[in-house]
Every structure is written in structure tokens, then in C-alpha cells.
PDB file of N, CA and C in Angstrom:
ATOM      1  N   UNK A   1     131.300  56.224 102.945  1.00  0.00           N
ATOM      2  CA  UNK A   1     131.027  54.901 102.436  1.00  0.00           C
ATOM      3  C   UNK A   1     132.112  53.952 102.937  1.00  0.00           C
ATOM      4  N   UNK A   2     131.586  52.790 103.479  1.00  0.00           N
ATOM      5  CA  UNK A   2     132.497  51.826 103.701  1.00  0.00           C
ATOM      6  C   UNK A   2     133.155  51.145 102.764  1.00  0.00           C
ATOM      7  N   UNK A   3     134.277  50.537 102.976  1.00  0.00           N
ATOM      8  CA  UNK A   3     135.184  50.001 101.898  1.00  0.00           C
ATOM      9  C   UNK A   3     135.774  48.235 102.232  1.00  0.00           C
ATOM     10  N   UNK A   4     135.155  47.484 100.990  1.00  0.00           N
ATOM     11  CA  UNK A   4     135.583  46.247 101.546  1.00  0.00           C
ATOM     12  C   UNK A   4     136.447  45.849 100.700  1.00  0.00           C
ATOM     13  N   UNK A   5     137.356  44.919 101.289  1.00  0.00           N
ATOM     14  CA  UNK A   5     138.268  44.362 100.312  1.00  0.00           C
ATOM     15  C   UNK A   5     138.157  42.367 100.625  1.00  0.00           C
ATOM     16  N   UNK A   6     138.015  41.884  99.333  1.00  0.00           N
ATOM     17  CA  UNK A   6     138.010  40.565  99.660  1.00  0.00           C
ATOM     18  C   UNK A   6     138.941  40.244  99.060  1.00  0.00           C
ATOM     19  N   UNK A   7     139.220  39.117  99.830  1.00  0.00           N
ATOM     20  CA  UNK A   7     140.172  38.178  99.029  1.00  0.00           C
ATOM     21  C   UNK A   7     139.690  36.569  98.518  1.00  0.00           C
ATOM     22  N   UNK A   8     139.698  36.327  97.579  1.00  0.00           N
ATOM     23  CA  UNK A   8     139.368  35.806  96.771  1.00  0.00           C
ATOM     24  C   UNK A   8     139.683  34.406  95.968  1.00  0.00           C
ATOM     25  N   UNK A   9     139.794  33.248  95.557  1.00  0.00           N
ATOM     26  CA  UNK A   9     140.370  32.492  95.305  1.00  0.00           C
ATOM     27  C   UNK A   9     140.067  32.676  93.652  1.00  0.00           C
ATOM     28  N   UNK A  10     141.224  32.617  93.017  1.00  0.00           N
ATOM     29  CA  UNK A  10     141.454  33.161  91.336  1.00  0.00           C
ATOM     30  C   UNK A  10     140.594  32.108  90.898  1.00  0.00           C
ATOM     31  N   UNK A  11     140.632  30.787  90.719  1.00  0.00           N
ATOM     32  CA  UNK A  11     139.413  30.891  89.792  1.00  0.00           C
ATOM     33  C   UNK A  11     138.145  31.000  90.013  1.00  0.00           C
ATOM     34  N   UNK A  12     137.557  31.170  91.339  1.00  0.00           N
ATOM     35  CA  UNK A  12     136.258  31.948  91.271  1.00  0.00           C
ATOM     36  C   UNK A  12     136.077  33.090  90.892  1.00  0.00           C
ATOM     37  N   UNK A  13     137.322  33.961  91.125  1.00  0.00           N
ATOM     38  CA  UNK A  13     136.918  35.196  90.607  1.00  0.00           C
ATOM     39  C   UNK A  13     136.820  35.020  89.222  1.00  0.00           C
ATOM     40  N   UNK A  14     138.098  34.233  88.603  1.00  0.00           N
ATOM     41  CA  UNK A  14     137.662  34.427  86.796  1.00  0.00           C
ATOM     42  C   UNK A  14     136.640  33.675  86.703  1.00  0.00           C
ATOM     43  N   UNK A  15     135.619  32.749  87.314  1.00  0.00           N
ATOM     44  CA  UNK A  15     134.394  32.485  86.970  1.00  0.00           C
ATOM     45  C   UNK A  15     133.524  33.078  87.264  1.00  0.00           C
ATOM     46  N   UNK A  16     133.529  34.088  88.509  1.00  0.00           N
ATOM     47  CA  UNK A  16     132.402  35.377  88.180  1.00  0.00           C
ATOM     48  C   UNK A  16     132.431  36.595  87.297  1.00  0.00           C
ATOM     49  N   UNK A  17     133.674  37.027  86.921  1.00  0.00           N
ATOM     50  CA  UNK A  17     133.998  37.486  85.770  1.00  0.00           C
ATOM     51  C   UNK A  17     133.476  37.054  84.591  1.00  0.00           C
ATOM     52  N   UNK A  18     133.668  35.763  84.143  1.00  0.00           N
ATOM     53  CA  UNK A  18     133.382  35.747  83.002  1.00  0.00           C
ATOM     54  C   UNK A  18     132.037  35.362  83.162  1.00  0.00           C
ATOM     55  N   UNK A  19     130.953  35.205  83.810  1.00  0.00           N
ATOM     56  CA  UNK A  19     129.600  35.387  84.473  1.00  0.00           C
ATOM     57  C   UNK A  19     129.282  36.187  83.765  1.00  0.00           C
ATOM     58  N   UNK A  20     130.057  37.828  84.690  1.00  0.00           N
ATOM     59  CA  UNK A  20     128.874  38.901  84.465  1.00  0.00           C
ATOM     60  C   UNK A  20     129.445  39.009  83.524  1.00  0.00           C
ATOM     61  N   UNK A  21     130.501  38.605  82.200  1.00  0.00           N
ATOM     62  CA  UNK A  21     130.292  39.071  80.906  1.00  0.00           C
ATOM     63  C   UNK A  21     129.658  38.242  80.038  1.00  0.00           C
ATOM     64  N   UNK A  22     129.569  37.509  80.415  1.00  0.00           N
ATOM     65  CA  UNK A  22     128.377  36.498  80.071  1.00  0.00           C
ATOM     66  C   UNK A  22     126.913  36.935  79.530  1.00  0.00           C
ATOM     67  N   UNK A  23     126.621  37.710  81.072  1.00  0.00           N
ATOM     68  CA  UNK A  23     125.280  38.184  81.451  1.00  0.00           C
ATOM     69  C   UNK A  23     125.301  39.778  81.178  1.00  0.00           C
ATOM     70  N   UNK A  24     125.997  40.663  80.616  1.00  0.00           N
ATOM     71  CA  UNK A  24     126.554  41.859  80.570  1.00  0.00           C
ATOM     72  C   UNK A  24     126.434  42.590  82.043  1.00  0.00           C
ATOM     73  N   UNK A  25     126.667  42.138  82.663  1.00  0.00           N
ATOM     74  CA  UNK A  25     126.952  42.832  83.994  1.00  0.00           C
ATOM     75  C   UNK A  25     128.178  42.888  84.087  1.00  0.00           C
ATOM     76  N   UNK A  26     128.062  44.045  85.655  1.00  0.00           N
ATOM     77  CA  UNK A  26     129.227  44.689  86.427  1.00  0.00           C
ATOM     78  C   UNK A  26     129.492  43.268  87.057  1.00  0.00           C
ATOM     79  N   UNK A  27     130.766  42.869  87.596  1.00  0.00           N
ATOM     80  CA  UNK A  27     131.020  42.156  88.703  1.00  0.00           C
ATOM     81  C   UNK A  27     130.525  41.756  89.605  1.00  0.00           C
ATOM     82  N   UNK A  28     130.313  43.418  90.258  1.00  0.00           N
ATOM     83  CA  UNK A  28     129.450  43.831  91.232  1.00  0.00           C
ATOM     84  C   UNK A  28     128.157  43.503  91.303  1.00  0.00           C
ATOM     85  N   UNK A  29     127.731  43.756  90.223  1.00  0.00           N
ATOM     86  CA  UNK A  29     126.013  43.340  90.053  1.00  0.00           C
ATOM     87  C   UNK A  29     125.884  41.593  89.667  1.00  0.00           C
ATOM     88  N   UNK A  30     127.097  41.073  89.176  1.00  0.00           N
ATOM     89  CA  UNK A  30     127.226  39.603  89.034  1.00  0.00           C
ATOM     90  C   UNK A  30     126.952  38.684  90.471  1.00  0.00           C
ATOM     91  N   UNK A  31     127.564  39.251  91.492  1.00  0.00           N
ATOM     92  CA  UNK A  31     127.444  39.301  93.019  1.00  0.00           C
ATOM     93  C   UNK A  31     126.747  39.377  93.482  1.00  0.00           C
ATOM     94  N   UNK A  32     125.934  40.310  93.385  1.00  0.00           N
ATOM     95  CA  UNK A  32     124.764  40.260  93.877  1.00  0.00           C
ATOM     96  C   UNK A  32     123.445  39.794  93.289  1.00  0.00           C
ATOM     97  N   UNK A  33     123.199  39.844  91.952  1.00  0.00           N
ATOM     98  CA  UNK A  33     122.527  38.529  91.420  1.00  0.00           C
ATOM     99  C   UNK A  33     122.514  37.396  91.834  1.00  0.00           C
ATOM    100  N   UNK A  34     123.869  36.804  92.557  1.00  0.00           N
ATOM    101  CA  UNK A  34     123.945  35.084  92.623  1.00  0.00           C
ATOM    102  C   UNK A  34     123.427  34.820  94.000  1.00  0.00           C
ATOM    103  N   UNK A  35     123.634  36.456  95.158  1.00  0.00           N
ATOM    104  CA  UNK A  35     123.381  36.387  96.530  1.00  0.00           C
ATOM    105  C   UNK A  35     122.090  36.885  96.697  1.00  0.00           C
ATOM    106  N   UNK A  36     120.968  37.245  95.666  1.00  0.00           N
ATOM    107  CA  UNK A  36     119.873  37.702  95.217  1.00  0.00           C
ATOM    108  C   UNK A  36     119.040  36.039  95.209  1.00  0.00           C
ATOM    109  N   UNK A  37     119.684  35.124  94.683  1.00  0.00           N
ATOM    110  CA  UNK A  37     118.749  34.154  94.207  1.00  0.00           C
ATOM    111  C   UNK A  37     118.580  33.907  92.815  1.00  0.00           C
ATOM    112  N   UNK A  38     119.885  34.367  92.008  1.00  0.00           N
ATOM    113  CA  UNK A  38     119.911  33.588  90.664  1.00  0.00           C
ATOM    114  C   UNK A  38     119.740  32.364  90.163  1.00  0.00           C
ATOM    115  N   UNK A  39     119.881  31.914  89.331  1.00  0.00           N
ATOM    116  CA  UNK A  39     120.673  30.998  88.470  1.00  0.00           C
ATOM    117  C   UNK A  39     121.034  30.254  89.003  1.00  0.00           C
ATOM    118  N   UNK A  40     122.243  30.433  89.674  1.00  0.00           N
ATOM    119  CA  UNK A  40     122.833  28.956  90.587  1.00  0.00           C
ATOM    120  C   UNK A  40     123.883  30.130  91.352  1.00  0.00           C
ATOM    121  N   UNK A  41     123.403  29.794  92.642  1.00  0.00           N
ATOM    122  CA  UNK A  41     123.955  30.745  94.015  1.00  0.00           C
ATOM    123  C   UNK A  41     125.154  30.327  94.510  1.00  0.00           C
ATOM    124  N   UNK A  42     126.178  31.056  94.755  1.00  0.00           N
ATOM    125  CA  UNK A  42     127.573  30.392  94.656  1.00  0.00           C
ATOM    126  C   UNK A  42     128.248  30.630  96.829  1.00  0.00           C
ATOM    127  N   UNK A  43     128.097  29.289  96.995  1.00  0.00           N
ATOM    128  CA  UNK A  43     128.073  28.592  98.759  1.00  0.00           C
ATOM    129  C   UNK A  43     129.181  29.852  98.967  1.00  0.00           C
ATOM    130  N   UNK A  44     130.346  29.849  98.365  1.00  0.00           N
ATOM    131  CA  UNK A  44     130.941  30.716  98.453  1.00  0.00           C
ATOM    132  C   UNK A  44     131.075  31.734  99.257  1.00  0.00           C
ATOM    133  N   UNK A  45     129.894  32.355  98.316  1.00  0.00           N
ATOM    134  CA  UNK A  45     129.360  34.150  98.619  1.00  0.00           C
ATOM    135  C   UNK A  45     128.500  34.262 100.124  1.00  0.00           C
ATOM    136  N   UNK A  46     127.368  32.828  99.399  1.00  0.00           N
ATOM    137  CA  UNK A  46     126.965  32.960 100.664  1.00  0.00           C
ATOM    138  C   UNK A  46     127.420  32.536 102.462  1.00  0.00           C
ATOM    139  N   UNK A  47     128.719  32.198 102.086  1.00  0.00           N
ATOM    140  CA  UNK A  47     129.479  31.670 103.377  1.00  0.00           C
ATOM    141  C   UNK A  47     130.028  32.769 103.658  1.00  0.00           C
ATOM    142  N   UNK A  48     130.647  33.662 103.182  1.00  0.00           N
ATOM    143  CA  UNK A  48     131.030  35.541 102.841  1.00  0.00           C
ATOM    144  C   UNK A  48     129.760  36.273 103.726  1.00  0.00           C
ATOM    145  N   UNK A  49     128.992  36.148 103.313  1.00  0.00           N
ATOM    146  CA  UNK A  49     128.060  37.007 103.442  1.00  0.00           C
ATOM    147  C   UNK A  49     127.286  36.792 105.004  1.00  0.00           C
ATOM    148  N   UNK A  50     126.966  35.449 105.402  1.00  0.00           N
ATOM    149  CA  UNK A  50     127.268  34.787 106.610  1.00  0.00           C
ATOM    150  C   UNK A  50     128.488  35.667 107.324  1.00  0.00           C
ATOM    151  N   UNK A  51     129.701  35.258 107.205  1.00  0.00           N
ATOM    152  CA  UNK A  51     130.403  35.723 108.233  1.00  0.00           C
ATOM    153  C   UNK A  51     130.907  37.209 108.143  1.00  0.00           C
ATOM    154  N   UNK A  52     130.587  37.907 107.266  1.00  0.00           N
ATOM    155  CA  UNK A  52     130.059  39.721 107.250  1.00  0.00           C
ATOM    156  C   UNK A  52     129.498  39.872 107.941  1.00  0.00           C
ATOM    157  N   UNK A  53     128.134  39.241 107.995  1.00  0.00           N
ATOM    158  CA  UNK A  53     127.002  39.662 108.859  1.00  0.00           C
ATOM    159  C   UNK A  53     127.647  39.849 110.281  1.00  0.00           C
ATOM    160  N   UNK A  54     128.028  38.192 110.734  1.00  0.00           N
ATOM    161  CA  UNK A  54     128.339  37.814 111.756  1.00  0.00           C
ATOM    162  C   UNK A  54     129.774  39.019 112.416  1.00  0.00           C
ATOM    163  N   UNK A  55     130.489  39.872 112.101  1.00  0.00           N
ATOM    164  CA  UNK A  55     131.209  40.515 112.262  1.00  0.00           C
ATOM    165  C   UNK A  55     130.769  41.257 112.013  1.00  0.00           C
ATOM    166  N   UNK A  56     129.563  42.044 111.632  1.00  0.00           N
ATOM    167  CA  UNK A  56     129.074  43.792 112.109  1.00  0.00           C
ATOM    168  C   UNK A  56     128.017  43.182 113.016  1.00  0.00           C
ATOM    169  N   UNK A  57     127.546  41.943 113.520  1.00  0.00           N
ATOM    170  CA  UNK A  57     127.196  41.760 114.627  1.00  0.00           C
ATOM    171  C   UNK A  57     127.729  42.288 115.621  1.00  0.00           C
ATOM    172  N   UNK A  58     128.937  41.095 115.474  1.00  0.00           N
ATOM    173  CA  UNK A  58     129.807  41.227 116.957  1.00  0.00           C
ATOM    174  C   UNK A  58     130.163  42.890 117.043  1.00  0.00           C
ATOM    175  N   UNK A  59     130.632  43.905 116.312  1.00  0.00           N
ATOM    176  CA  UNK A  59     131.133  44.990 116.119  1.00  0.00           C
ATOM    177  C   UNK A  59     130.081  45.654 117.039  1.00  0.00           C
ATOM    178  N   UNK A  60     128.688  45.810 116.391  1.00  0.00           N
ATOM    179  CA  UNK A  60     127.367  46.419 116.852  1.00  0.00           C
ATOM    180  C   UNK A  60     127.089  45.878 118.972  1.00  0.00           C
ATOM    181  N   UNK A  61     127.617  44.600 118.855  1.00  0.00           N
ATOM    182  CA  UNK A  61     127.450  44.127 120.350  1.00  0.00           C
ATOM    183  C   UNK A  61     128.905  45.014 121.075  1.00  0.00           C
ATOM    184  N   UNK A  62     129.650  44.750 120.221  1.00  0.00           N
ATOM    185  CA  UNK A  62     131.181  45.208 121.470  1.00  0.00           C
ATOM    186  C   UNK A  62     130.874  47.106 121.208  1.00  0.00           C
ATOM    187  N   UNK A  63     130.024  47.844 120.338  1.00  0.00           N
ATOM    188  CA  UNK A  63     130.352  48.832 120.608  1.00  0.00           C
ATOM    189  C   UNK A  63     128.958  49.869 121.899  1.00  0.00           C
ATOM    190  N   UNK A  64     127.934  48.652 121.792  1.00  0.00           N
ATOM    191  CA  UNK A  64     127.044  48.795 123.216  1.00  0.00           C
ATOM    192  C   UNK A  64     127.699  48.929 124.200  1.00  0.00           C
TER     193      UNK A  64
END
């Protein structure tokens, strides 16, 4: 299993935190709810998730 580590700006994280306890969710599942099409989708994640992609792109091209 791959392993990611983000880094994060503190008060988004304590506002997805207190999200998924909000919503009784994991973090994790708080995350992916919002990148799912919740509630209100946080530019954030999806700017994250954008340039993830975009870097197991490039990875997948440089290892052809």
C-alpha cells in the first residue's frame, strides 16, 4: 500500500476535523465525502487531487 503524507494548512485541517465530527466520520471519509460531491467541496482538496493526479501522470509517462 502506498503511503501519503500531506501537508496541510492548520486551520483547514481543524475545519475538516471538526466536519467529520460533526458528521460522525473518519477524517478520512470526511475527505472523501467533500471530493465525492458533498455539501460544499473544499477548492482545496480538489486542487490536491488535481496535482496527485498530475504527478502519477508524469511518473506513469517517465517510467515508459
Amino acid at each position: 500500500m502506498a503511503r501519503l503524507i500531506l501537508e496541510i494548512d492548520a486551520q483547514l485541517y481543524r475545519l475538516l476535523k471538526s466536519s467529520a465530527e460533526t458528521n460522525h466520520l473518519s477524517l478520512e471519509e470526511e475527505c472523501c465525502r467533500r471530493l465525492g460531491g458533498g455539501e460544499r467541496r473544499s477548492r482545496y482538496l480538489l486542487a490536491l487531487l488535481a496535482e496527485l493526479r498530475a504527478e502519477d501522470e508524469q511518473r506513469r509517462a517517465n517510467s515508459r
